[in-house]
N, C-alpha and C. Protein backbone atom coordinates (compact mmCIF):
# COMPACT_ATOMS: atom_id res chain seq x y z
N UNK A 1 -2.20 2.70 7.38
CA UNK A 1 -2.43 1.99 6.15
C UNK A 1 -3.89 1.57 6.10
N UNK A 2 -4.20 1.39 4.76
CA UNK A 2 -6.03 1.07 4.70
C UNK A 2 -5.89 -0.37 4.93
N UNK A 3 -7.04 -0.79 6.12
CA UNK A 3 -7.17 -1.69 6.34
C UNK A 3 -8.83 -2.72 6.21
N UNK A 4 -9.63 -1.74 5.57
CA UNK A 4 -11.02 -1.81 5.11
C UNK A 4 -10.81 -2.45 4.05
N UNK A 5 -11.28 -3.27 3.21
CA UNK A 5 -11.76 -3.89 2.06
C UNK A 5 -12.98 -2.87 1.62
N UNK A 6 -12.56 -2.90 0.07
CA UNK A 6 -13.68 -2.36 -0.70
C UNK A 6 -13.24 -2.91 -2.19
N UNK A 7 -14.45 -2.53 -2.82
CA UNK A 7 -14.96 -3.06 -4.01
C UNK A 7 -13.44 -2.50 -5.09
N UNK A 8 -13.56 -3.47 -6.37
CA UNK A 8 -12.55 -2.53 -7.15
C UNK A 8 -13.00 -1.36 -7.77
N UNK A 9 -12.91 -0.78 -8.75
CA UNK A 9 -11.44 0.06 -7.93
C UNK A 9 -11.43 0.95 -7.19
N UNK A 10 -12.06 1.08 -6.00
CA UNK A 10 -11.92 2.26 -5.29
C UNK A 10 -10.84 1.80 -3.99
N UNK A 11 -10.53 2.89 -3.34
CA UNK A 11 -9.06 2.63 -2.70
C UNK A 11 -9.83 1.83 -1.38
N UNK A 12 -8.56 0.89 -1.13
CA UNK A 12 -8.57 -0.53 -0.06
C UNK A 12 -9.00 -1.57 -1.25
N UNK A 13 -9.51 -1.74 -2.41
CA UNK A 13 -9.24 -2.96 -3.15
C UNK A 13 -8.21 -3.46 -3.61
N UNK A 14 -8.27 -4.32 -3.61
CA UNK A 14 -7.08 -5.76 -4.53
C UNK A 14 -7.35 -5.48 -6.10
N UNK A 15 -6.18 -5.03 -6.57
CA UNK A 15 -6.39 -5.43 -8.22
C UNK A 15 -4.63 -5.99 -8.28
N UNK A 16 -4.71 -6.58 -9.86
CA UNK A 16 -3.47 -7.34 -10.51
C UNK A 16 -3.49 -6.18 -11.23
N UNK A 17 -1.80 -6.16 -11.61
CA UNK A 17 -1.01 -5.60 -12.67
C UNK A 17 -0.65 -6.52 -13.86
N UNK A 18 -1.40 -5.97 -14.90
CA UNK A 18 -0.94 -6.22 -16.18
C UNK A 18 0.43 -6.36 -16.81
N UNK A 19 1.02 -7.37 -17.30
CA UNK A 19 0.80 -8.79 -17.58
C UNK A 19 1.04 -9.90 -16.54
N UNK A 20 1.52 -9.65 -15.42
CA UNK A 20 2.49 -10.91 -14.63
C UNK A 20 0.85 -11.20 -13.59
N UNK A 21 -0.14 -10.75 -13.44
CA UNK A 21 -1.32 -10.55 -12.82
C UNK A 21 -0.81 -10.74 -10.62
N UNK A 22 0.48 -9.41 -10.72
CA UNK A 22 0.97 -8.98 -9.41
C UNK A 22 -0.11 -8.04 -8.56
N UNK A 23 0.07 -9.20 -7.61
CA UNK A 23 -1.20 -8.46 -6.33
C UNK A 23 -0.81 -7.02 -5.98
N UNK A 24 -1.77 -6.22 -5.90
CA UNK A 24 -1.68 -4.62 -5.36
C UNK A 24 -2.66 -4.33 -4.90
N UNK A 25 -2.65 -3.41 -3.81
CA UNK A 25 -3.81 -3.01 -3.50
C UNK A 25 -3.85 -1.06 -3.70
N UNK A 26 -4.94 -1.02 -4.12
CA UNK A 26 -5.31 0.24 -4.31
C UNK A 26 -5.37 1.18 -3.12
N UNK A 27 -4.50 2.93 -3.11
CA UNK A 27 -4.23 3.91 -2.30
C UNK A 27 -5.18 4.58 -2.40
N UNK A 28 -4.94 4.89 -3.47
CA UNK A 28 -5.50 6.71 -4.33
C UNK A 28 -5.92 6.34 -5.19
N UNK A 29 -6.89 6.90 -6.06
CA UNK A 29 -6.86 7.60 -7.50
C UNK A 29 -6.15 8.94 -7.71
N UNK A 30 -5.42 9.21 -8.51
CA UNK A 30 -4.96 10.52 -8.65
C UNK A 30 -5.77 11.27 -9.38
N UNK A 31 -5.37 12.76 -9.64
CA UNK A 31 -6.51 13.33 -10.42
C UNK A 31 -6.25 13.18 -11.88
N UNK A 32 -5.22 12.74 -12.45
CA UNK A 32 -4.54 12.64 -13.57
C UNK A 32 -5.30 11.33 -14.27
N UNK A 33 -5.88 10.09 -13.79
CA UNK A 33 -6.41 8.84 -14.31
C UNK A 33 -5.66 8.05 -13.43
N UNK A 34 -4.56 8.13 -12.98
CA UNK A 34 -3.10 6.85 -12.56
C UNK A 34 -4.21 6.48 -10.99
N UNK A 35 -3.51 5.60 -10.56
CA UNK A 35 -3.80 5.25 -9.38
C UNK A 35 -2.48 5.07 -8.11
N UNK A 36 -2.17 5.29 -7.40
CA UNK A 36 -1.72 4.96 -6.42
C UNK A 36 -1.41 3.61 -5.77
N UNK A 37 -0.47 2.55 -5.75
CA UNK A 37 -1.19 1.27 -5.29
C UNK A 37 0.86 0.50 -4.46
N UNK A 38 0.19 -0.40 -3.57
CA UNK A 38 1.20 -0.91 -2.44
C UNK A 38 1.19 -2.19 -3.39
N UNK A 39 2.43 -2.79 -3.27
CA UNK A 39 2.72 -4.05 -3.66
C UNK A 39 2.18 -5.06 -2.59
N UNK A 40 1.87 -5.71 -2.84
CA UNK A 40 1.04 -6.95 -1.65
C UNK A 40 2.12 -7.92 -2.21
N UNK A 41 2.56 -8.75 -0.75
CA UNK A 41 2.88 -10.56 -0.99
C UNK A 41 4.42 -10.11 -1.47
N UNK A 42 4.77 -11.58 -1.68
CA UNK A 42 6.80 -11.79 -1.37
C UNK A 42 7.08 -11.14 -2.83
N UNK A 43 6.72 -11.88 -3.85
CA UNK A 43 6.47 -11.66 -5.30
C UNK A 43 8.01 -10.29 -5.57
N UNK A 44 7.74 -9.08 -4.61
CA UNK A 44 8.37 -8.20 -4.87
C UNK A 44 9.64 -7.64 -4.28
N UNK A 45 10.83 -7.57 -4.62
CA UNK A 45 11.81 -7.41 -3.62
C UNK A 45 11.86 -6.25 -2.86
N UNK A 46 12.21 -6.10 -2.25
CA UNK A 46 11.91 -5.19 -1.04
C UNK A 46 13.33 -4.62 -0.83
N UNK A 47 14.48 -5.16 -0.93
CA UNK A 47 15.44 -4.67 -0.75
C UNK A 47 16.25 -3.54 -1.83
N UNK A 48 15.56 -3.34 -3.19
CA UNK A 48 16.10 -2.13 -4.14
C UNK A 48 15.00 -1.20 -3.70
N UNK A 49 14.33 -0.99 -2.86
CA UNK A 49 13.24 -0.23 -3.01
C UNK A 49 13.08 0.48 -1.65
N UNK A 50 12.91 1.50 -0.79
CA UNK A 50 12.32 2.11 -0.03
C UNK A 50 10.93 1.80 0.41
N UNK A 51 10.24 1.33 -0.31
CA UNK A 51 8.25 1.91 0.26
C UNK A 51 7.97 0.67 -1.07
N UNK A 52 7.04 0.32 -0.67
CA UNK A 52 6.24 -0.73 -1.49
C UNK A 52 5.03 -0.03 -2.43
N UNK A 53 5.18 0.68 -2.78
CA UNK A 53 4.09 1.95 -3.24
C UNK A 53 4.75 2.31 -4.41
N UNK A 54 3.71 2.16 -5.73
CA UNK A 54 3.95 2.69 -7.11
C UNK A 54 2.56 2.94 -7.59
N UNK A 55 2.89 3.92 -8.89
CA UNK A 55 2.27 4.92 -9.82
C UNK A 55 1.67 3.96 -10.78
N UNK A 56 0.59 3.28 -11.03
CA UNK A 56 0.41 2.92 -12.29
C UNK A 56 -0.95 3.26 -13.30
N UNK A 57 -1.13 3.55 -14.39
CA UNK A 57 -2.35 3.58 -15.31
C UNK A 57 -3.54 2.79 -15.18
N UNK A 58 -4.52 3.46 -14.65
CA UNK A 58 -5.83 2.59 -14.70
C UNK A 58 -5.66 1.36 -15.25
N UNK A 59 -5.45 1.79 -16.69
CA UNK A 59 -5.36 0.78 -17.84
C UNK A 59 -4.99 -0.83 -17.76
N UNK A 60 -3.77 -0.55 -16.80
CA UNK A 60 -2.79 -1.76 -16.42
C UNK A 60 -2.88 -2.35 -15.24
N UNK A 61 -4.34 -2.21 -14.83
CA UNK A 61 -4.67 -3.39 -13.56
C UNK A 61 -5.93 -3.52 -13.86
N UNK A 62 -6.70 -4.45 -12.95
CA UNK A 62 -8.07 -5.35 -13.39
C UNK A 62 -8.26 -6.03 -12.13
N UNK A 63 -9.88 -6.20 -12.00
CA UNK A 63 -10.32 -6.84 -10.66
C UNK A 63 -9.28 -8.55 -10.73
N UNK A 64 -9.53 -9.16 -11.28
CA UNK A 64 -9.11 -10.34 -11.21
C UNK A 64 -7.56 -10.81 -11.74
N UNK A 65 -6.59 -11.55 -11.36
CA UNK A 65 -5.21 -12.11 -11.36
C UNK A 65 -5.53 -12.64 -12.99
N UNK A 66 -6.70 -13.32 -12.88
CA UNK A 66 -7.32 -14.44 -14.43
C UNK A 66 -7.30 -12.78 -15.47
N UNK A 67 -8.25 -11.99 -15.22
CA UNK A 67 -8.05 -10.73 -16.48
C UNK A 67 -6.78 -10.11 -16.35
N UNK A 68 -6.16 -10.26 -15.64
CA UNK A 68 -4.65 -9.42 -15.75
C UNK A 68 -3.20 -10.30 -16.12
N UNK A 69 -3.11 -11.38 -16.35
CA UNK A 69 -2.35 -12.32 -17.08
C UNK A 69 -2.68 -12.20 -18.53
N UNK A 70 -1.83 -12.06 -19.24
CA UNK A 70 -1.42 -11.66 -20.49
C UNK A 70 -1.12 -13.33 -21.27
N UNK A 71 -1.99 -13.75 -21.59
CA UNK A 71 -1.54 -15.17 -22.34
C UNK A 71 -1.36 -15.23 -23.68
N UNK A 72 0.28 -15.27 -24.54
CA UNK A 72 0.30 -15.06 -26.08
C UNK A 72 0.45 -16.42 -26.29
N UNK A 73 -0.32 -16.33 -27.48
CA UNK A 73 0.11 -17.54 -28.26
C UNK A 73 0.80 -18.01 -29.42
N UNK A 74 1.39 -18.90 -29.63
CA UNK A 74 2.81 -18.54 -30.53
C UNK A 74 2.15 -19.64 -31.54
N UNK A 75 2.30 -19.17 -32.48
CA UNK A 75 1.64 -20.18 -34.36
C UNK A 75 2.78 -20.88 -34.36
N UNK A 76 2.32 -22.01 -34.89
CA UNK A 76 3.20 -23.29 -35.28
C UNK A 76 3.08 -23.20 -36.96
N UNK A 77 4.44 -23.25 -37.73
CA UNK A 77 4.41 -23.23 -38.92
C UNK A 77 4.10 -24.88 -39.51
N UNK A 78 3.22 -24.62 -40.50
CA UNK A 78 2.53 -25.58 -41.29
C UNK A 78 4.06 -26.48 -41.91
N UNK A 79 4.01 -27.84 -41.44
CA UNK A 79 5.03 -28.45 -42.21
C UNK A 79 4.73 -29.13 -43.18
């Protein structure tokens, strides 16, 4: 397993998954755009799953937990 630290996103960095901002650390890049990445920390159950390792879209991770939290905000109707 990579045990080097490096910068995002190249593989051995920490990025969050978009929206819940869930720790992962980066495997691979694939040649497709996706990345490769291990679930880090309790957060994830371990027992439906084989391997802590999933497929996800560039798109849907980010250096920081703060850019990868999804915060909506809900309008209050005018009374």
């Amino acid at each position: 397993m990579l045990e080097s630290k490096s910068e995002f996103p190249f593989a051995g960095s920490t990025a969050f998954l978009k929206p819940e901002g869930r720790e992962l650390r980066v495997i691979q890049h694939q040649c497709d755009g996706r990345l490769l990445v291990q679930r880090v920390g309790p957060e994830w159950d371990r027992s439906q799953r084989a391997t802590g390792t999933m497929t996800v879209e560039r798109t849907d991770v980010t250096a920081t937990r703060d850019e990868a939290i999804i915060v909506t905000k809900r309008g209050r109707k005018a009374a």
